[in-house]
Protein backbone atom coordinates (compact mmCIF):
# COMPACT_ATOMS: atom_id res chain seq x y z
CA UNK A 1 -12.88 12.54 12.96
CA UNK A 2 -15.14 11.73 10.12
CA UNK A 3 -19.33 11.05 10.88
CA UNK A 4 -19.24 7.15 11.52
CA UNK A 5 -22.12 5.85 9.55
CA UNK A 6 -25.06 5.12 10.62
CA UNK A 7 -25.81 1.74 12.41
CA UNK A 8 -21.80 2.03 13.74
CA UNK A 9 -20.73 2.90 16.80
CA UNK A 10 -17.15 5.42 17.64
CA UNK A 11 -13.87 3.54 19.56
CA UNK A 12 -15.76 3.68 22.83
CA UNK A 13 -18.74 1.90 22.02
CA UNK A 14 -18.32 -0.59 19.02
CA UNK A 15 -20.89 -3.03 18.20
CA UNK A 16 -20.42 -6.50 17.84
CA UNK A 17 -18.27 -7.07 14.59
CA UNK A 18 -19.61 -8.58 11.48
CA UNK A 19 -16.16 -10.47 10.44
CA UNK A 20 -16.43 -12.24 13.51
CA UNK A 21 -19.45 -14.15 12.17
CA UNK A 22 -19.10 -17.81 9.70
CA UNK A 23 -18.84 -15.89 5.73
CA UNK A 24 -19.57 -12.57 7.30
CA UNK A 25 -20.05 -9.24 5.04
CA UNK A 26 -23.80 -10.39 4.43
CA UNK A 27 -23.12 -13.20 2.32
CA UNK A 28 -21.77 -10.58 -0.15
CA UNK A 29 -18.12 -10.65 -1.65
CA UNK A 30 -15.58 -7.91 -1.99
CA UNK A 31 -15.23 -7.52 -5.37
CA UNK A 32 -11.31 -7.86 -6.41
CA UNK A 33 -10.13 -6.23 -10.06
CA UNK A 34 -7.56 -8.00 -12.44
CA UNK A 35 -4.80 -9.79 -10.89
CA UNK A 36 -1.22 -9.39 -11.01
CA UNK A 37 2.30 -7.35 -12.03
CA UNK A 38 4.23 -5.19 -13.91
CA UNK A 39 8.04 -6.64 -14.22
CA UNK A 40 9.97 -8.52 -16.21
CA UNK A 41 11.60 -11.48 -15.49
CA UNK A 42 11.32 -15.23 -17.29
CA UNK A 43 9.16 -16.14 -14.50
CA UNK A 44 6.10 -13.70 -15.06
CA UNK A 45 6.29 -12.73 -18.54
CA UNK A 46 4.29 -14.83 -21.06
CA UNK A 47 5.73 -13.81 -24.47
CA UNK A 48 3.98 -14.90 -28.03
CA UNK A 49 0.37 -15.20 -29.16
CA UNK A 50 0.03 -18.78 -27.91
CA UNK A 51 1.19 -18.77 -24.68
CA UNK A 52 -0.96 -15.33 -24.08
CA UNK A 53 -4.58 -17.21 -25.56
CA UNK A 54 -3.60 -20.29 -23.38
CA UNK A 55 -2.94 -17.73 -20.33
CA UNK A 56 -6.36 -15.92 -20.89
CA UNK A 57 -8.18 -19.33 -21.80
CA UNK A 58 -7.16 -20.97 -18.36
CA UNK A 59 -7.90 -17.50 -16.08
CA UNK A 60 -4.05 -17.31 -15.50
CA UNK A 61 -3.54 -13.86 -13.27
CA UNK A 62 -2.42 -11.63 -15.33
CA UNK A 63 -2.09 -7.79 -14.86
CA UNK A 64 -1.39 -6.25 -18.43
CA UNK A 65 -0.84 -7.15 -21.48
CA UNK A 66 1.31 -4.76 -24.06
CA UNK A 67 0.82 -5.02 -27.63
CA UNK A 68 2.66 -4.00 -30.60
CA UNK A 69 1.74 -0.89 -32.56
CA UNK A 70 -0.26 -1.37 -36.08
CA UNK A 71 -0.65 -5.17 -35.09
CA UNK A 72 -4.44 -4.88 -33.65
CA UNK A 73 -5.06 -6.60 -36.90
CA UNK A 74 -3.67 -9.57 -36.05
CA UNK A 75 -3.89 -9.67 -32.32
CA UNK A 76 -7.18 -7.61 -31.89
CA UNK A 77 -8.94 -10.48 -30.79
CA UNK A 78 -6.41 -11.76 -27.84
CA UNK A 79 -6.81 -7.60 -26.91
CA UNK A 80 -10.72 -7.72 -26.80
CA UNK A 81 -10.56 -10.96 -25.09
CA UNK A 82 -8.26 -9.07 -22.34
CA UNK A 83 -9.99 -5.73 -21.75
CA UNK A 84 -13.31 -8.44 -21.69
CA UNK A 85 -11.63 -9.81 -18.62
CA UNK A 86 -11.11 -6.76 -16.94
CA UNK A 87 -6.99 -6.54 -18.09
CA UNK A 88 -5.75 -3.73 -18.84
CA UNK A 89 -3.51 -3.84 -22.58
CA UNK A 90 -1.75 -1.38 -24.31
CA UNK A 91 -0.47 -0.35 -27.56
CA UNK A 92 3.74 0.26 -27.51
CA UNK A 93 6.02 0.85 -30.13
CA UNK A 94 7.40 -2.61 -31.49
CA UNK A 95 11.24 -1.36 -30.20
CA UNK A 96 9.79 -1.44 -26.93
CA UNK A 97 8.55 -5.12 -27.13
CA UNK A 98 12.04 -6.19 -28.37
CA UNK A 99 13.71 -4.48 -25.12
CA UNK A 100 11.01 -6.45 -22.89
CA UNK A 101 11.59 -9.54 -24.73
CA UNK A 102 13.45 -12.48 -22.69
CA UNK A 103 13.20 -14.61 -26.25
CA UNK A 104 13.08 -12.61 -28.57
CA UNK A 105 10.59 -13.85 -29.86
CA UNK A 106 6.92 -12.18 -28.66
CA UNK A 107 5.02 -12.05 -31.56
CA UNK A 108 4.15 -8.52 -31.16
CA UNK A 109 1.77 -9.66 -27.63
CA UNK A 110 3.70 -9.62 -24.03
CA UNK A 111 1.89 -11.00 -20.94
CA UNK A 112 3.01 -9.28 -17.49
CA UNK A 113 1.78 -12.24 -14.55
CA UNK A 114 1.96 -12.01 -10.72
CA UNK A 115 4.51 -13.58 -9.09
CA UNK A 116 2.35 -14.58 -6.60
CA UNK A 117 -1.54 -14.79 -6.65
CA UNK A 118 -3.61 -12.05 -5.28
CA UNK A 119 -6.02 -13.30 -2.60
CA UNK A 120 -9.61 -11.92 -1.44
CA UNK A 121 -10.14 -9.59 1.26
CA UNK A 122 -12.36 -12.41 2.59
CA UNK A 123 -8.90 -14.25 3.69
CA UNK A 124 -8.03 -11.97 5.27
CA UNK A 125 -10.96 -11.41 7.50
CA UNK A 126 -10.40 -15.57 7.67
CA UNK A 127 -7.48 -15.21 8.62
CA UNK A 128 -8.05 -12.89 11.93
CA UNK A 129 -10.95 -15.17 13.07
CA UNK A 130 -8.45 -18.25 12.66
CA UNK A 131 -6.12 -16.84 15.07
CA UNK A 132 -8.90 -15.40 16.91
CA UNK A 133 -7.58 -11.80 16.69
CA UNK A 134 -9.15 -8.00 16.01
CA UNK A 135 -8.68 -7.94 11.90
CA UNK A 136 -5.50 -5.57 11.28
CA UNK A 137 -5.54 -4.43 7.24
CA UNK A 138 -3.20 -2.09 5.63
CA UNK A 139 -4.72 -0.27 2.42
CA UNK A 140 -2.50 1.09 0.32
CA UNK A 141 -3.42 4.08 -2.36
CA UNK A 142 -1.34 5.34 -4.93
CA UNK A 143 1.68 3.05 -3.82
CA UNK A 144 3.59 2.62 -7.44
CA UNK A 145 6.93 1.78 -6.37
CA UNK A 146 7.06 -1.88 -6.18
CA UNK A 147 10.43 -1.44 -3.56
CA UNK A 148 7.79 0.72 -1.28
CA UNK A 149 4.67 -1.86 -1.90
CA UNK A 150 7.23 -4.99 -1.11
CA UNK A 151 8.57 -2.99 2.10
CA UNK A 152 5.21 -2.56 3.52
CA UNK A 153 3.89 -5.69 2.84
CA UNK A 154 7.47 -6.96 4.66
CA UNK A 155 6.07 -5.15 7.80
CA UNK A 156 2.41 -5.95 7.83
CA UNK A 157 3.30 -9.37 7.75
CA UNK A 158 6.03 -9.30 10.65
CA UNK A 159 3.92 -7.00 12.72
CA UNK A 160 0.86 -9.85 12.43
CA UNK A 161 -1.38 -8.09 10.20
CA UNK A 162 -3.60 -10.15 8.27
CA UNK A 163 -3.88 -8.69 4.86
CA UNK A 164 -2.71 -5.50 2.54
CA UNK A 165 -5.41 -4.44 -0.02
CA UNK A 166 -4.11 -2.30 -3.39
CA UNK A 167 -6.03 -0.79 -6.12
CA UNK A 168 -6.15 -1.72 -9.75
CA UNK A 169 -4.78 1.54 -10.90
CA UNK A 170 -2.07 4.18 -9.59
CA UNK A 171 -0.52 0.95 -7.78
CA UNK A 172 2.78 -1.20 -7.71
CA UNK A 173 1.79 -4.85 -8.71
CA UNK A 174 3.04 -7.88 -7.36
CA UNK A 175 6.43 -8.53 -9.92
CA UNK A 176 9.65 -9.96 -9.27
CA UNK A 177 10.97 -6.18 -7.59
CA UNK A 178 8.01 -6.42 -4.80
CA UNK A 179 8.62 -9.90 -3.85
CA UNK A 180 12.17 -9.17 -3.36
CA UNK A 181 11.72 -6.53 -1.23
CA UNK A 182 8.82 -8.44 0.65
CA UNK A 183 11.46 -10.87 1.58
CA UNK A 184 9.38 -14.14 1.73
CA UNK A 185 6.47 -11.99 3.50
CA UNK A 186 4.05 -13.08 -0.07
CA UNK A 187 4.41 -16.39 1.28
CA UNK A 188 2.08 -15.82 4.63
CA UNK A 189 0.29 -12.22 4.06
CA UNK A 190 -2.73 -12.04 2.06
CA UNK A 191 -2.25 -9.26 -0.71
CA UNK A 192 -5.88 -8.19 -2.35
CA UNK A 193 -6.27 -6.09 -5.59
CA UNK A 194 -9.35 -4.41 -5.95
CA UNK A 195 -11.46 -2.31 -8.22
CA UNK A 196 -12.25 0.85 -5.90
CA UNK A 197 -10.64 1.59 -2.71
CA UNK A 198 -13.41 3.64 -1.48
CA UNK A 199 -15.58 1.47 -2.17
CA UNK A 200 -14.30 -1.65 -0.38
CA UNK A 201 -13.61 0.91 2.60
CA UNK A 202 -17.41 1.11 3.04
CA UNK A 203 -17.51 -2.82 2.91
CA UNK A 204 -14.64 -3.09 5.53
CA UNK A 205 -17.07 -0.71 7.84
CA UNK A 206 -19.73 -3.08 7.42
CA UNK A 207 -17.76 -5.36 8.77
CA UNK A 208 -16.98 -3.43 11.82
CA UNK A 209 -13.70 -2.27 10.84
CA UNK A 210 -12.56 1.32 11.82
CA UNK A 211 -10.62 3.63 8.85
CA UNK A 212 -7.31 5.32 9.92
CA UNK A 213 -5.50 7.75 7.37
CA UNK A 214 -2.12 8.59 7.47
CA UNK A 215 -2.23 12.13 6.92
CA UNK A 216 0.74 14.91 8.58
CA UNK A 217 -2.57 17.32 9.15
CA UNK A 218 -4.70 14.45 10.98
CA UNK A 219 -6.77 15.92 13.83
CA UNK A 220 -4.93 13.29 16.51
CA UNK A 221 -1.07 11.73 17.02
CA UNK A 222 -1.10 7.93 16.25
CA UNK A 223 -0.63 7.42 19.93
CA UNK A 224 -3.93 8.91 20.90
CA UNK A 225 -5.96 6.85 18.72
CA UNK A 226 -7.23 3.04 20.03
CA UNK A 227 -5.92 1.12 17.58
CA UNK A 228 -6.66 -2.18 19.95
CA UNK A 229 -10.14 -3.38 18.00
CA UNK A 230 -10.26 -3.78 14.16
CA UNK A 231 -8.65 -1.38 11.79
CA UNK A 232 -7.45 -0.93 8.69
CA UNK A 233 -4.52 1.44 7.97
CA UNK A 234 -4.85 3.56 5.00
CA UNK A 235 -1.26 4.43 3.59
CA UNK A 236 -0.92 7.32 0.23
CA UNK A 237 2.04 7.90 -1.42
CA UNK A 238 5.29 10.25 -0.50
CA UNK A 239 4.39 12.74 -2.93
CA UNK A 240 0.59 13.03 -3.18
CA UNK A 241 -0.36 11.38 -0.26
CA UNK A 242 -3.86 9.54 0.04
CA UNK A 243 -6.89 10.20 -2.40
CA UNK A 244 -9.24 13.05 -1.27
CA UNK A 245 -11.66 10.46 -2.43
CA UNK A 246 -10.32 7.75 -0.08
CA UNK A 247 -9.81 9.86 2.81
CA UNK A 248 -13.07 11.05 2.82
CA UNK A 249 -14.36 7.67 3.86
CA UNK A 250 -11.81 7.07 6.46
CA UNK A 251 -13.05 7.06 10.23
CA UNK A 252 -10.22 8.88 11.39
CA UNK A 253 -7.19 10.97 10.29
CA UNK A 254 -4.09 10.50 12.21
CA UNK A 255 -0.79 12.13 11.93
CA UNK A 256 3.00 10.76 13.12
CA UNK A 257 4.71 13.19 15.14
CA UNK A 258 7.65 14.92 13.43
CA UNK A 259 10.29 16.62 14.67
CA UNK A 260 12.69 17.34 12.02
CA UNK A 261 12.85 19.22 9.23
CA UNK A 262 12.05 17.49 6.38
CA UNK A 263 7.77 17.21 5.46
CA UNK A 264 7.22 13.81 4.76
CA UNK A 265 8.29 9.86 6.09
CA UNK A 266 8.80 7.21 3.35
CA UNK A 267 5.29 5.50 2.81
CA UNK A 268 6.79 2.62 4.22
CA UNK A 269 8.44 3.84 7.47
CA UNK A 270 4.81 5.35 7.92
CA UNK A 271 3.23 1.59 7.94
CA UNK A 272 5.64 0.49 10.16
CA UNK A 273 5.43 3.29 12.96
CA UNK A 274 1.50 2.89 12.23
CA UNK A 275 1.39 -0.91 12.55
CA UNK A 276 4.26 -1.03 15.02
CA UNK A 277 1.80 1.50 17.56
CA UNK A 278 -1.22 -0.82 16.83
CA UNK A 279 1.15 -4.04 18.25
CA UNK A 280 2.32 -2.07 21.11
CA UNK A 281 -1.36 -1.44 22.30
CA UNK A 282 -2.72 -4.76 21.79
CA UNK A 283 0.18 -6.39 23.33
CA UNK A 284 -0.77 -4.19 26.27
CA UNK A 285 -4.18 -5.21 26.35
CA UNK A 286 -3.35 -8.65 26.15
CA UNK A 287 -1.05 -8.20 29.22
CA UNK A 288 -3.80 -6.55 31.12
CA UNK A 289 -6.60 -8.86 30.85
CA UNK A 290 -4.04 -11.79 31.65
């Protein structure tokens, strides 16, 4: 187990919870990074210099823009105007544009949009006090298949949790592949995209919210941690697993029993044992104090 900070207390002893309080986190807000996806479908790809100004001009979410080589000329303004806004855009061969292109006709600029809009992590925390539960979170670092990123979100939201938070970078977005795979769940869960993972991990712990990392060399088994107050669930992907960075500001370090042969879970099958362990025990406290 990681040193809780100072001012928190461990499982056994937790101090009354910031999020349970009207605004909460001190009046200050979690700071969210550019919104939306990478995918390609009519409905979340703005094509053409016009219909990319009017996107930026009205604060449309949008997640990247790609940009034709040798045309920052013409379109270096609608670029500055972008990376101004915190969007990422990038420079591609013009033969790439044309296999993007729905119309075939982008202009040498190509808008990627969410297919949903991201939300805050303050609706999240909302949404727990609404239904007058412990917040449950699931943060998700270095998820970039949008198949695994849809799955989990698919879970969180059947298993009750009220929010999953991605980074900006090294992350699946929320395109047309995600939602599918969500099934519906973008409907109901509150997704947040954010600037620094550790960094709104130290917010979350202001807020009285406890760190768990999914790592196969945690100190403790899922079952032996009290996942009953409010905690976030830190998920890394199959092949590098979570950020030494991130983990590093987790609380705790858990690990899911395996008895096979093969190292590692799908990132999603590890949410859902994870989140699927933190229903069991709450639906056992709830039984107990009834």
């Amino acid at each position: 187990m990681n040193k809780q900070p100072e001012g928190r207390k461990g499982q056994d002893g937790r101090g009354a919870p910031a999020w349970r309080g009207k605004g909460g986190n001190k009046g200050r807000p979690f700071r969210g990074g550019p919104k939306a996806p990478a995918g390609a479908s009519d409905e979340n790809m703005l094509e053409g210099r016009n219909a990319v100004t009017e996107a930026l001009r009205s604060g449309r979410e949008i997640d990247k823009i790609y940009f034709a080589q040798g045309a920052i000329g013409t379109l270096g303004h609608l670029v500055a105007q972008a990376r101004k806004q915190g969007i990422t855009a990038q420079e591609i061969d013009r033969r790439k544009l044309d296999a993007m292109s729905i119309t075939g006709s982008h202009q040498g600029i190509i808008a990627l949009c969410a297919a949903v809009s991201y939300r805050s992590v303050e609706d999240m925390l909302a949404l727990a006090r609404e239904r007058g539960e412990e917040p449950l979170l699931v943060l998700c670092d270095g998820i970039t298949d949008p198949h695994n990123l849809g799955a989990i979100i698919r879970t969180a939201e059947v298993a009750g949790a009220h929010g999953v938070i991605i980074p900006r970078r090294r992350s699946a977005t929320l395109n047309s592949a995600c939602a599918k795979a969500a099934a519906g769940a973008l409907e109901y869960l509150p997704v947040a995209k954010v600037n620094n993972l550790p960094s709104v991990i130290s917010r979350l712990k202001e807020e009285g919210i406890f760190l768990f990392a999914a790592d196969m060399d945690g100190d403790r088994t899922l079952y032996e941690a009290d996942w009953k107050g409010p905690a976030a669930i830190v998920i890394g992907s199959e092949g590098e697993g979570i950020s030494a960075l991130v983990k590093k500001e987790c609380d705790y370090v858990v690990r899911i029993p395996q008895k096979g042969r093969i190292s590692s879970l799908n990132a999603s099958n590890a949410a859902a044992i994870l989140l699927y362990e933190a229903v069991r025990q709450r639906m056992e406290q709830t039984r107990s104090e009834v």
